[in-house]
C-alpha atoms as a PDB file:
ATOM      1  CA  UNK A   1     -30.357  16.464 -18.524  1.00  0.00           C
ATOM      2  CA  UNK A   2     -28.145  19.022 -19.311  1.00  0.00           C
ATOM      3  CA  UNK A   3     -24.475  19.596 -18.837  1.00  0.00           C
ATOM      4  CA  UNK A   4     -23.330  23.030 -18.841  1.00  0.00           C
ATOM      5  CA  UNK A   5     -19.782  25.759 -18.846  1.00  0.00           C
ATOM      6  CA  UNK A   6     -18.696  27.314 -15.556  1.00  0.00           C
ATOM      7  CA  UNK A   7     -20.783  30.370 -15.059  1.00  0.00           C
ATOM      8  CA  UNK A   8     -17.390  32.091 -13.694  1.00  0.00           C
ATOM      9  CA  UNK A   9     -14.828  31.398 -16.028  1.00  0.00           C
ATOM     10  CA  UNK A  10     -16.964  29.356 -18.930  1.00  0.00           C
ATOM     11  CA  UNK A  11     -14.804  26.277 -18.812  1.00  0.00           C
ATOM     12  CA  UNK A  12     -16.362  23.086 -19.421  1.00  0.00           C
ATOM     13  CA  UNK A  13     -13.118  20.460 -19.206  1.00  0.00           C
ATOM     14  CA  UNK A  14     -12.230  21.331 -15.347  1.00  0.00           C
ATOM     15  CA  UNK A  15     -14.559  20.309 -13.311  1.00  0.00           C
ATOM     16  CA  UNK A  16     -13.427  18.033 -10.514  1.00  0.00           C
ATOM     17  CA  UNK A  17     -16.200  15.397  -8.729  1.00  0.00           C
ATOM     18  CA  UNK A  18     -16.695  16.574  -5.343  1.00  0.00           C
ATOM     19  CA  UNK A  19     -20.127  15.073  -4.202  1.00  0.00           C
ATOM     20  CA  UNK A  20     -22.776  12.728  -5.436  1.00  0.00           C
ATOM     21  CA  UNK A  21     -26.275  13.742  -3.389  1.00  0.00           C
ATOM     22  CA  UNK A  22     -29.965  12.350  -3.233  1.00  0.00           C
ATOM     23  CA  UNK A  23     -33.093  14.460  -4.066  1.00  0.00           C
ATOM     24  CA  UNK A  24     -34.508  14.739  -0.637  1.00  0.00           C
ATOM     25  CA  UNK A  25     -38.133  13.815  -1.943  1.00  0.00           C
ATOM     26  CA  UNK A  26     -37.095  11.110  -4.427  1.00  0.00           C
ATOM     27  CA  UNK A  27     -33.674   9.628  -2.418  1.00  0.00           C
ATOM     28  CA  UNK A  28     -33.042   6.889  -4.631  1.00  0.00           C
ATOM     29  CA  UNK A  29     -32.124   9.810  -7.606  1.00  0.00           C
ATOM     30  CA  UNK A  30     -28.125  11.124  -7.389  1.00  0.00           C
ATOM     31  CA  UNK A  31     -26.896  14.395  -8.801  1.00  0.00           C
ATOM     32  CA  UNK A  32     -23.330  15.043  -9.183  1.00  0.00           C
ATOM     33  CA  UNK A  33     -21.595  17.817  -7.652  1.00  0.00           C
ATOM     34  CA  UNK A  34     -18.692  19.313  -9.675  1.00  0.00           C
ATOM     35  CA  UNK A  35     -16.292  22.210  -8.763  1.00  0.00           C
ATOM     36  CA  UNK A  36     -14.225  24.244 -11.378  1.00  0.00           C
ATOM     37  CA  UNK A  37     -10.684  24.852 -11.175  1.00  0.00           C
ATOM     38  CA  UNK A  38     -11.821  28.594 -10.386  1.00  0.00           C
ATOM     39  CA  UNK A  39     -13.097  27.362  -7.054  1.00  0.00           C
ATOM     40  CA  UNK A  40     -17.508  27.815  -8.307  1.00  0.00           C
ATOM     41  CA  UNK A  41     -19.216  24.664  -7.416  1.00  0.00           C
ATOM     42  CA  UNK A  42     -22.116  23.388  -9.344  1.00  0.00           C
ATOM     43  CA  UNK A  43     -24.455  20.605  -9.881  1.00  0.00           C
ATOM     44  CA  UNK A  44     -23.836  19.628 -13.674  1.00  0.00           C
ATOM     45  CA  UNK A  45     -25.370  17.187 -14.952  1.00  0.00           C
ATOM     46  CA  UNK A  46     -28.876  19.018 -14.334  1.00  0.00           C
ATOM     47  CA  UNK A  47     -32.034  18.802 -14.990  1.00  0.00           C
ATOM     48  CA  UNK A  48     -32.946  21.163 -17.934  1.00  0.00           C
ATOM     49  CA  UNK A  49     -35.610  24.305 -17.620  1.00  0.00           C
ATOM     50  CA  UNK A  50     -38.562  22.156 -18.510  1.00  0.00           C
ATOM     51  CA  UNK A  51     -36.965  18.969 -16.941  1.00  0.00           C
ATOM     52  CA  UNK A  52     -37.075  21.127 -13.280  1.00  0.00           C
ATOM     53  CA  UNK A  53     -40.587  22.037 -13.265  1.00  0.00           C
ATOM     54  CA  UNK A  54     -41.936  18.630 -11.875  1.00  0.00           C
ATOM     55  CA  UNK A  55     -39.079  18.853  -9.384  1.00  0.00           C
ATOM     56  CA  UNK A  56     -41.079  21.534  -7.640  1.00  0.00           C
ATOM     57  CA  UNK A  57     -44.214  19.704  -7.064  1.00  0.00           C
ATOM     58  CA  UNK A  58     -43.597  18.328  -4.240  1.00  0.00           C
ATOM     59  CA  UNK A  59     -45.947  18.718  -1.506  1.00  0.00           C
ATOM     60  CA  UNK A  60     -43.776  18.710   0.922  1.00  0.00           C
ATOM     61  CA  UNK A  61     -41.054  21.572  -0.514  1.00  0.00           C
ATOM     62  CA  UNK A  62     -41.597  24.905   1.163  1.00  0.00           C
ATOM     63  CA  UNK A  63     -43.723  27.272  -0.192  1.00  0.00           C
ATOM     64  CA  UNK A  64     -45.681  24.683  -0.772  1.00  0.00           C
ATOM     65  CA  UNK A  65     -46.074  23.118   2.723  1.00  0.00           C
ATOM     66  CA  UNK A  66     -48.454  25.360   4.491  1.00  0.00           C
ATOM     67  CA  UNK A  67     -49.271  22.289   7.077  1.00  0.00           C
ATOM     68  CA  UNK A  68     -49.607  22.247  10.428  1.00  0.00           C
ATOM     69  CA  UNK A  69     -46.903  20.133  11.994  1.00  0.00           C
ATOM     70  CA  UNK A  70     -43.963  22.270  14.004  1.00  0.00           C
ATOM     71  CA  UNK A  71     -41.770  22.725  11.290  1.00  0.00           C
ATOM     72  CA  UNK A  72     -44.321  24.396   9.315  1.00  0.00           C
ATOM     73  CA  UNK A  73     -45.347  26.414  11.895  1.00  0.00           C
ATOM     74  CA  UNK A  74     -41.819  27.393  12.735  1.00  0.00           C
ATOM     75  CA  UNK A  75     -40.755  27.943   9.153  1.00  0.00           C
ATOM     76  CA  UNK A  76     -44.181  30.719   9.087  1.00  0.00           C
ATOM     77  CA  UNK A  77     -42.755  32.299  12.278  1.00  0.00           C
ATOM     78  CA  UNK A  78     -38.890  32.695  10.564  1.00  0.00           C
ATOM     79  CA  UNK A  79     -40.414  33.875   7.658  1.00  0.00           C
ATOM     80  CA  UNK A  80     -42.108  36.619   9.674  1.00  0.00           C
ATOM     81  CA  UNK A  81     -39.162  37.572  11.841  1.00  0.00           C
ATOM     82  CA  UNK A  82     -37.248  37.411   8.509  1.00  0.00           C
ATOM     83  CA  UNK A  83     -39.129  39.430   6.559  1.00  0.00           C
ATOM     84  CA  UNK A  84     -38.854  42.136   9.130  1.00  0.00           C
ATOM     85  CA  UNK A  85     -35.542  42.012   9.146  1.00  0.00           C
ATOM     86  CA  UNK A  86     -35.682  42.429   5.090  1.00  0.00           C
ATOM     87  CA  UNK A  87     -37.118  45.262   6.092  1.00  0.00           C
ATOM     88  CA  UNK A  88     -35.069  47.244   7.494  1.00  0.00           C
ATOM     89  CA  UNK A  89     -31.862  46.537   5.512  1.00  0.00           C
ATOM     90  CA  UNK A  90     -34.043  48.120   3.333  1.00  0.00           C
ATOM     91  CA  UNK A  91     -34.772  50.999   4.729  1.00  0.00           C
ATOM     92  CA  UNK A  92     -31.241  52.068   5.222  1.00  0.00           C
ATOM     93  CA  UNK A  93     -31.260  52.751   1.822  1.00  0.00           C
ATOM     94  CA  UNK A  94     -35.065  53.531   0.537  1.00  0.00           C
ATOM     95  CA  UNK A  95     -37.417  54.236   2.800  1.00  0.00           C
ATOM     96  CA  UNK A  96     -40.125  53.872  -0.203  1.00  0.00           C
ATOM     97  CA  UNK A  97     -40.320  53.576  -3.489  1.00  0.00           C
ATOM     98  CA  UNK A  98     -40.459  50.295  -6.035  1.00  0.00           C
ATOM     99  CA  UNK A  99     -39.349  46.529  -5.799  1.00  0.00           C
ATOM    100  CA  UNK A 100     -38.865  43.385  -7.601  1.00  0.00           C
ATOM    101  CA  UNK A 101     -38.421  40.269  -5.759  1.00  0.00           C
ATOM    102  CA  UNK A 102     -36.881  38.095  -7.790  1.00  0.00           C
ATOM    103  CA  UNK A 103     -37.910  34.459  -7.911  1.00  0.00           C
ATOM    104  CA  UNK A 104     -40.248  35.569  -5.297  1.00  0.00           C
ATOM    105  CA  UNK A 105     -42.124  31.970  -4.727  1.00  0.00           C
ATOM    106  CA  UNK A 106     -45.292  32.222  -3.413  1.00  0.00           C
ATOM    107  CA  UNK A 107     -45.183  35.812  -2.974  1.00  0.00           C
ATOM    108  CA  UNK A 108     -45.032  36.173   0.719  1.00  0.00           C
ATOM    109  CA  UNK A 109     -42.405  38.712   1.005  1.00  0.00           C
ATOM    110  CA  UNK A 110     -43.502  40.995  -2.350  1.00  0.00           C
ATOM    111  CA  UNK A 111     -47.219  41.047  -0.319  1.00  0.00           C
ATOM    112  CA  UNK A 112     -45.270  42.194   2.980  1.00  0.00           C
ATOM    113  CA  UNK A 113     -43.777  45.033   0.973  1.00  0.00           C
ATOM    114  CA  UNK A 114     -47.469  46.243  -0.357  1.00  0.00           C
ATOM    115  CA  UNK A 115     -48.401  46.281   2.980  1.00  0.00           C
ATOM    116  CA  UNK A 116     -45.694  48.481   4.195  1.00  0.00           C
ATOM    117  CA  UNK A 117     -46.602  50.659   1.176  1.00  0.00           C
ATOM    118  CA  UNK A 118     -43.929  50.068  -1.262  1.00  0.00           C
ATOM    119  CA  UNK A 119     -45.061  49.175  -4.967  1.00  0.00           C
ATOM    120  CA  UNK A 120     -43.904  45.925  -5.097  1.00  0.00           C
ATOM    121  CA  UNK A 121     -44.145  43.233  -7.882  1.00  0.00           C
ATOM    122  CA  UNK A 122     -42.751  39.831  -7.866  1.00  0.00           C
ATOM    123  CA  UNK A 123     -41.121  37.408 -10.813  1.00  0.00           C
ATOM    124  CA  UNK A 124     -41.739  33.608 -10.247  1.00  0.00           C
ATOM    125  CA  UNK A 125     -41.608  30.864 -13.428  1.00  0.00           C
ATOM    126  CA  UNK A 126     -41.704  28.059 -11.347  1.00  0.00           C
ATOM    127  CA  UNK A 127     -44.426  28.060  -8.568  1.00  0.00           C
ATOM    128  CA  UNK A 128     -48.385  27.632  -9.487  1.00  0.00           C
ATOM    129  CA  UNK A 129     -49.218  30.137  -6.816  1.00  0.00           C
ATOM    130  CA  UNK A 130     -50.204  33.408  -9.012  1.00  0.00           C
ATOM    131  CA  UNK A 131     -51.301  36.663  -7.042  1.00  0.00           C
ATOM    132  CA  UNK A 132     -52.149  39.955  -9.208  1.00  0.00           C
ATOM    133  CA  UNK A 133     -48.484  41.263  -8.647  1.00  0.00           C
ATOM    134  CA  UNK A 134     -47.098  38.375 -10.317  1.00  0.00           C
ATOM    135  CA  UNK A 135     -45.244  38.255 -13.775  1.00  0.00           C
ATOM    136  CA  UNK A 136     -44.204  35.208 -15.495  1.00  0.00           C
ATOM    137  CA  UNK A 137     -42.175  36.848 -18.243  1.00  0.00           C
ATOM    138  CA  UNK A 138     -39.503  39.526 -17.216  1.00  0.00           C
ATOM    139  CA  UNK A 139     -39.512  41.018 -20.989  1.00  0.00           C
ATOM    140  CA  UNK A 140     -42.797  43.083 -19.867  1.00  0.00           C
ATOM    141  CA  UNK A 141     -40.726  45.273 -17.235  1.00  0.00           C
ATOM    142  CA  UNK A 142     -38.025  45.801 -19.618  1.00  0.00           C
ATOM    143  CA  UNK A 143     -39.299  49.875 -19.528  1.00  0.00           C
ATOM    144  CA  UNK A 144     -39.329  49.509 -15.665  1.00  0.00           C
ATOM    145  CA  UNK A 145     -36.481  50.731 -13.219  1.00  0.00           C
ATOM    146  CA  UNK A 146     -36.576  49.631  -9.255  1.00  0.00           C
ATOM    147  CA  UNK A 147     -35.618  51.083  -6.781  1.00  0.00           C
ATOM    148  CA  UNK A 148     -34.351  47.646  -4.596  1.00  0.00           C
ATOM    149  CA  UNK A 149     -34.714  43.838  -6.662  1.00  0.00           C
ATOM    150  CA  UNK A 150     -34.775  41.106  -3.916  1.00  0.00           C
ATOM    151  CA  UNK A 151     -33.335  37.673  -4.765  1.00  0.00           C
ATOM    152  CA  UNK A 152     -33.481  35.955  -1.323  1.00  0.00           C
ATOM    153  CA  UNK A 153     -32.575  32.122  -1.877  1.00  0.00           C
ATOM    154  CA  UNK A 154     -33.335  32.247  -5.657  1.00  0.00           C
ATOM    155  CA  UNK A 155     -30.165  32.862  -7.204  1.00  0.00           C
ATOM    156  CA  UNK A 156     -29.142  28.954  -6.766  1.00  0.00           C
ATOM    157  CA  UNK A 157     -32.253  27.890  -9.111  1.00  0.00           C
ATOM    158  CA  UNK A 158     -31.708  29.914 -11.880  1.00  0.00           C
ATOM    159  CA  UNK A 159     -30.987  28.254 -14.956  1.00  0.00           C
ATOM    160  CA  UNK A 160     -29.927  31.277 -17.254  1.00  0.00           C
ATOM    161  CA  UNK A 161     -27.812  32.506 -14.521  1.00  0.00           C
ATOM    162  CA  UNK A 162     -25.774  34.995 -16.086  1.00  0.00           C
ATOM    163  CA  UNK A 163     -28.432  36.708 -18.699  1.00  0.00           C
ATOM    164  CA  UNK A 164     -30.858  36.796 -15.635  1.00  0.00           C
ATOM    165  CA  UNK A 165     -28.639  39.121 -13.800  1.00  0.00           C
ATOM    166  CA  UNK A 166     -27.373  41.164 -16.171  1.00  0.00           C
ATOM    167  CA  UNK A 167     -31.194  41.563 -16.859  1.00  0.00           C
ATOM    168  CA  UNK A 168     -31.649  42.689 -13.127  1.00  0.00           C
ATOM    169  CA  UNK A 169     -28.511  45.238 -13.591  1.00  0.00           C
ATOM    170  CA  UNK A 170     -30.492  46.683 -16.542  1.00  0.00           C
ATOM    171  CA  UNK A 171     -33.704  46.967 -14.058  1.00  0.00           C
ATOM    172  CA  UNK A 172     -31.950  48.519 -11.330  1.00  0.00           C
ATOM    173  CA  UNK A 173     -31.923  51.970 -10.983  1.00  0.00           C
ATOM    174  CA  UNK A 174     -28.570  53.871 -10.753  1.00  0.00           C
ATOM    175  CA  UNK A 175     -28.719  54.370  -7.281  1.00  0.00           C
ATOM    176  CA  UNK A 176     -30.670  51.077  -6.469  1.00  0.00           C
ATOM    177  CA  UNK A 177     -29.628  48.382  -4.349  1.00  0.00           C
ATOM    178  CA  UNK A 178     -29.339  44.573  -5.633  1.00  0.00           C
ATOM    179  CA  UNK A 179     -30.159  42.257  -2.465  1.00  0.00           C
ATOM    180  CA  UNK A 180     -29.681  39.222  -2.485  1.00  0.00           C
ATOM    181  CA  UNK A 181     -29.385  35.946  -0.207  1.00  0.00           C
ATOM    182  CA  UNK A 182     -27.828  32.391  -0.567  1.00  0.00           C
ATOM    183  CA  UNK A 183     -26.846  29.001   0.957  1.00  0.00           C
ATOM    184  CA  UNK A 184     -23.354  29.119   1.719  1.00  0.00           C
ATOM    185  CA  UNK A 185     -21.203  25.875   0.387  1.00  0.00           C
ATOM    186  CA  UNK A 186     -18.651  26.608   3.238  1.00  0.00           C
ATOM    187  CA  UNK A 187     -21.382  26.923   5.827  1.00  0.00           C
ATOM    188  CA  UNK A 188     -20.294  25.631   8.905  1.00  0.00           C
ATOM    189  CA  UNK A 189     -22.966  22.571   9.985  1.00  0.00           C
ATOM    190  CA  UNK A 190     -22.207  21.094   6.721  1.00  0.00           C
ATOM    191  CA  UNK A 191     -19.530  18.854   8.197  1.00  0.00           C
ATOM    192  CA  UNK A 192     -22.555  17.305  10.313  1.00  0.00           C
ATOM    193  CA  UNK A 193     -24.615  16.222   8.049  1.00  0.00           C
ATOM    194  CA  UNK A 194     -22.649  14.911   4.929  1.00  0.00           C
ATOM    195  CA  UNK A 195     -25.117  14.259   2.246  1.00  0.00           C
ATOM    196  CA  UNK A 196     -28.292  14.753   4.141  1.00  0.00           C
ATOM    197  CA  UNK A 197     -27.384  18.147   4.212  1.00  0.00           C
ATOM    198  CA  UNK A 198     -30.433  20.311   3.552  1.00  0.00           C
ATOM    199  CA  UNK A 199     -28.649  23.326   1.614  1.00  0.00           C
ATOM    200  CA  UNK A 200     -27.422  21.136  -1.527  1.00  0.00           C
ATOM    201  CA  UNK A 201     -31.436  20.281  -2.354  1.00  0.00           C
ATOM    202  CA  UNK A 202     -30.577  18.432  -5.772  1.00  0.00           C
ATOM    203  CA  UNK A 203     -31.385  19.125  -8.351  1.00  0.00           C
ATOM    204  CA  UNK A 204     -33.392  22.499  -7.415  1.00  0.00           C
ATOM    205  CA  UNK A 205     -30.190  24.353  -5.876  1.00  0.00           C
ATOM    206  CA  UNK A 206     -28.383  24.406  -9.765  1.00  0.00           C
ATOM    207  CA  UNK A 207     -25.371  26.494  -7.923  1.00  0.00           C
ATOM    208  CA  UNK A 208     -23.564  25.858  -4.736  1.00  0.00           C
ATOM    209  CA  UNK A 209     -21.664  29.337  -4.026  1.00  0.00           C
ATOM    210  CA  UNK A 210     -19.132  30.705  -1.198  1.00  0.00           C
ATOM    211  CA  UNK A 211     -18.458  34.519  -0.464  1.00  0.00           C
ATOM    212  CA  UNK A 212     -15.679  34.125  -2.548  1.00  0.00           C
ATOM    213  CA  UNK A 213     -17.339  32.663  -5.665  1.00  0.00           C
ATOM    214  CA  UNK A 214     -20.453  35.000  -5.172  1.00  0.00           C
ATOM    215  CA  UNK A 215     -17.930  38.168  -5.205  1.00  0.00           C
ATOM    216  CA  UNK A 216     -15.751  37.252  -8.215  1.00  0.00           C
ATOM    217  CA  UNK A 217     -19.118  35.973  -9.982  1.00  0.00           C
ATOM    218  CA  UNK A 218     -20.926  39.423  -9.353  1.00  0.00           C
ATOM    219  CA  UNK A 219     -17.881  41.824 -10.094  1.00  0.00           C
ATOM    220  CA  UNK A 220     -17.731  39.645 -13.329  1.00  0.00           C
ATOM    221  CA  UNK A 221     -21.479  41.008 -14.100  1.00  0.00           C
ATOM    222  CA  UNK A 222     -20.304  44.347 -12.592  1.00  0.00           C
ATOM    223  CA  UNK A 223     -21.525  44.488  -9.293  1.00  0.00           C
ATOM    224  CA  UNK A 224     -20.236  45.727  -6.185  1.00  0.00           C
ATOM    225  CA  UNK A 225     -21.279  44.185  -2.690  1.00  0.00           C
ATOM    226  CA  UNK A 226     -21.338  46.825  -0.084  1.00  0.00           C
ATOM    227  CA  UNK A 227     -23.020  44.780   2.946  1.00  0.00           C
ATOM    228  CA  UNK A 228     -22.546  41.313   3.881  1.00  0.00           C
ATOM    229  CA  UNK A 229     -24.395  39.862   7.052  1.00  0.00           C
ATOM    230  CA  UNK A 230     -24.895  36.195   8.230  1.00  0.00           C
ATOM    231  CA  UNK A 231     -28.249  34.492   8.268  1.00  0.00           C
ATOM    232  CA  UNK A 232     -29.016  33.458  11.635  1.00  0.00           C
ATOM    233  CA  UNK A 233     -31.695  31.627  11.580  1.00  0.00           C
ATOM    234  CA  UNK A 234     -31.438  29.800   8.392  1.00  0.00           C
ATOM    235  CA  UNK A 235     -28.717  27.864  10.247  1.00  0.00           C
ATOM    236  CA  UNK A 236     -30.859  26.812  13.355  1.00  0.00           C
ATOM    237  CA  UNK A 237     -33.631  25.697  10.203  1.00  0.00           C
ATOM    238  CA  UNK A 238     -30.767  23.988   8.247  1.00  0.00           C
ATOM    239  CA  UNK A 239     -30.242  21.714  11.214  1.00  0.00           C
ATOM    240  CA  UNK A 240     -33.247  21.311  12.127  1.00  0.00           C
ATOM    241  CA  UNK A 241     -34.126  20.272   8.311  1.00  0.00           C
ATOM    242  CA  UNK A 242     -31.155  18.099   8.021  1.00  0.00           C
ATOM    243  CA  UNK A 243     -31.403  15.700  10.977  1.00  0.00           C
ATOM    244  CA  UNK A 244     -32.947  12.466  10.432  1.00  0.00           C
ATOM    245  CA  UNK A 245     -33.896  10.771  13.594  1.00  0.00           C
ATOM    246  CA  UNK A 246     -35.129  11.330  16.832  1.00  0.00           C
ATOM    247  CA  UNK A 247     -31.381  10.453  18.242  1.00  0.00           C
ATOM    248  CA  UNK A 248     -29.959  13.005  16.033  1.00  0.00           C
ATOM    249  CA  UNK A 249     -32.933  15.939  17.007  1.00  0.00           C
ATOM    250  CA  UNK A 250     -32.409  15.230  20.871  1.00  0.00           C
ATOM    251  CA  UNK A 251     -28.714  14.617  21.528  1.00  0.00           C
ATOM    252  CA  UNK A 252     -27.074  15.706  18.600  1.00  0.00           C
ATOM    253  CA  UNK A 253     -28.810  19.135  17.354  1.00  0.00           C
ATOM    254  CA  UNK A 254     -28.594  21.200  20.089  1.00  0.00           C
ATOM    255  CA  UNK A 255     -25.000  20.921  20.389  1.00  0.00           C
ATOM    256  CA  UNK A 256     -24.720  21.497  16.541  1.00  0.00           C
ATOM    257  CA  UNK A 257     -26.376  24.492  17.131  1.00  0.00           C
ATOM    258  CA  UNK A 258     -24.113  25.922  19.866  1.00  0.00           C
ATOM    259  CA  UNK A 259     -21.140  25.359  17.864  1.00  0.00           C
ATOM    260  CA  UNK A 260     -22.389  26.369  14.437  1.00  0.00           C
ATOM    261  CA  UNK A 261     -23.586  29.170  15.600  1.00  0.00           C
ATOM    262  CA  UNK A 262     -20.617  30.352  17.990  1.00  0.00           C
ATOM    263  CA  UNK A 263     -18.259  29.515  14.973  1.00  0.00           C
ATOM    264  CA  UNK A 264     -20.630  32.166  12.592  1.00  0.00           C
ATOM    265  CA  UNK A 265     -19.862  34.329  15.093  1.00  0.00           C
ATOM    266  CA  UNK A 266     -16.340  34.108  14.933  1.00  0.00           C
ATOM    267  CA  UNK A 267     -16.507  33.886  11.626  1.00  0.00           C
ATOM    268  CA  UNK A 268     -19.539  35.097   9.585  1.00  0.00           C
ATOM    269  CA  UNK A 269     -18.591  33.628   6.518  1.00  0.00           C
ATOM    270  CA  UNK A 270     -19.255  30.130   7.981  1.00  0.00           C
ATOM    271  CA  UNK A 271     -23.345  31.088   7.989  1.00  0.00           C
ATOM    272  CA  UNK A 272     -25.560  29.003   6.334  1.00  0.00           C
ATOM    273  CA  UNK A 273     -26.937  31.733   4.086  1.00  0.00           C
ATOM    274  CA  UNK A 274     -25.313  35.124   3.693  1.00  0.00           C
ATOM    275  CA  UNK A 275     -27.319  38.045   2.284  1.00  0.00           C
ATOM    276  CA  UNK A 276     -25.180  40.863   0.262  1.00  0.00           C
ATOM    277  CA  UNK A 277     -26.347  43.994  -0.624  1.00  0.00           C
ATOM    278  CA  UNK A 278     -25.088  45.431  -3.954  1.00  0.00           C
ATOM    279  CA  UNK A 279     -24.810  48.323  -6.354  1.00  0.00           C
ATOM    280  CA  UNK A 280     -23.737  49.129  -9.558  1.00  0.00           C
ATOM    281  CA  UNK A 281     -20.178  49.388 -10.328  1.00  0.00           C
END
């Protein structure tokens, strides 16, 4: 275990205890839950970078899951709907051209983007799954520039946080576009659920950001967001995810769902994942 500085402001001696969660898989394990005077919440102590590995193993932790039971089958269909979606946030600003999804996974969505005929390659240290647009070492595209780098749910598990981005500025071209997704610590159905809550996924989610924390922590590596839009669906999954029991699933979740999802839309900074798009400063 590891204990690391703010990735904001680099402070070490602030951190306040906010939360003490269970690995979902192994629920007898607790990680702590710190937040920094400047407001960025993180989970410190953490597992280090070869420490983490065998908390991906888990049979049941999606990619991995390709099963059958409803979940599954519903978390294939939302990947489907989302990757079109992807898509065409996309394609407001490219309509071709080259992309790096960043901490890709399995690479699902980099494979979608070959299809649609973009040359697409994806960067994944974590995940066995290898396909032959794969790289395990981001040093060999160091002569590379991309049009678009993807980073959809991956910039929570990244242990060198702020050398990996400023790696992705250098990748980016000029004009590119930087998009990126994350679970929101202010998301609304978080109240519901208390620690069972899906989003904090200790100890693989290392950060747990808000659009405030994101923006200061990206202008800091000298980015400017230019879109934001709420994730939808990842709060109807969240719920789903996050509810124990068949009480909770029956009675409780569709009412959760109503409300978190008529407060998003009040307020879209209350989603359960919000996905930025970004450029260069």
């Amino acid at each position: 275990m590891e204990f690391v500085n703010c990735i904001i402001c680099n402070s070490r001696d602030k951190f306040d205890l906010i939360e003490s969660v269970p690995d979902r898989f192994f629920n007898k394990k607790y990680y702590n839950i710190l937040q920094c005077d400047c407001g960025m919440t993180m989970l410190n102590p953490r597992p280090d970078k070869v420490e983490i590995s065998k908390h991906y193993m888990s049979s049941d932790y999606h990619p991995h899951n390709k099963g059958k039971k409803i979940i599954n089958i519903l978390y294939g269909i939302g990947q489907i709907l989302n990757n079109k979606s992807k898509m065409e946030i996309i394609k407001k600003y490219f309509k071709q051209g080259k992309t790096l999804d960043f901490g890709g996974g399995d690479g699902q969505f980099s494979r979608f983007m070959i299809k649609n005929n973009w040359d697409a390659v994806y960067y994944e240290p974590h995940l066995e799954v290898k396909k032959d647009n794969h790289i395990n070492d981001i040093s060999c595209l160091r002569d590379k520039a991309f049009n678009v780098i993807t980073m959809f749910h991956s910039i929570e598990h990244i242990h060198e946080l702020n050398k990996s981005i400023d790696e992705i500025y250098n990748l980016l071209d000029k004009d590119g576009v930087l998009i990126l997704s994350f679970p929101n610590y202010n998301a609304y159905e978080r109240r519901f659920f208390n620690k069972s809550w899906i989003a904090y996924d200790a100890p693989r989610h290392l950060y747990h950001f808000t659009i405030n924390s994101m923006t200061r922590f990206l202008k800091e590596r000298k980015f400017e967001i230019i879109r934001t839009k709420p994730i939808y669906l990842d709060s109807i999954y969240n719920i789903i995810m996050s509810s124990n029991n068949f009480y909770e699933k029956v009675f409780k979740m569709p009412f959760q769902i109503f409300f978190t999802l008529l407060n998003i839309f009040i307020d879209k900074n209350k989603s359960s994942s919000i996905l930025l798009v970004c450029q260069k400063r």
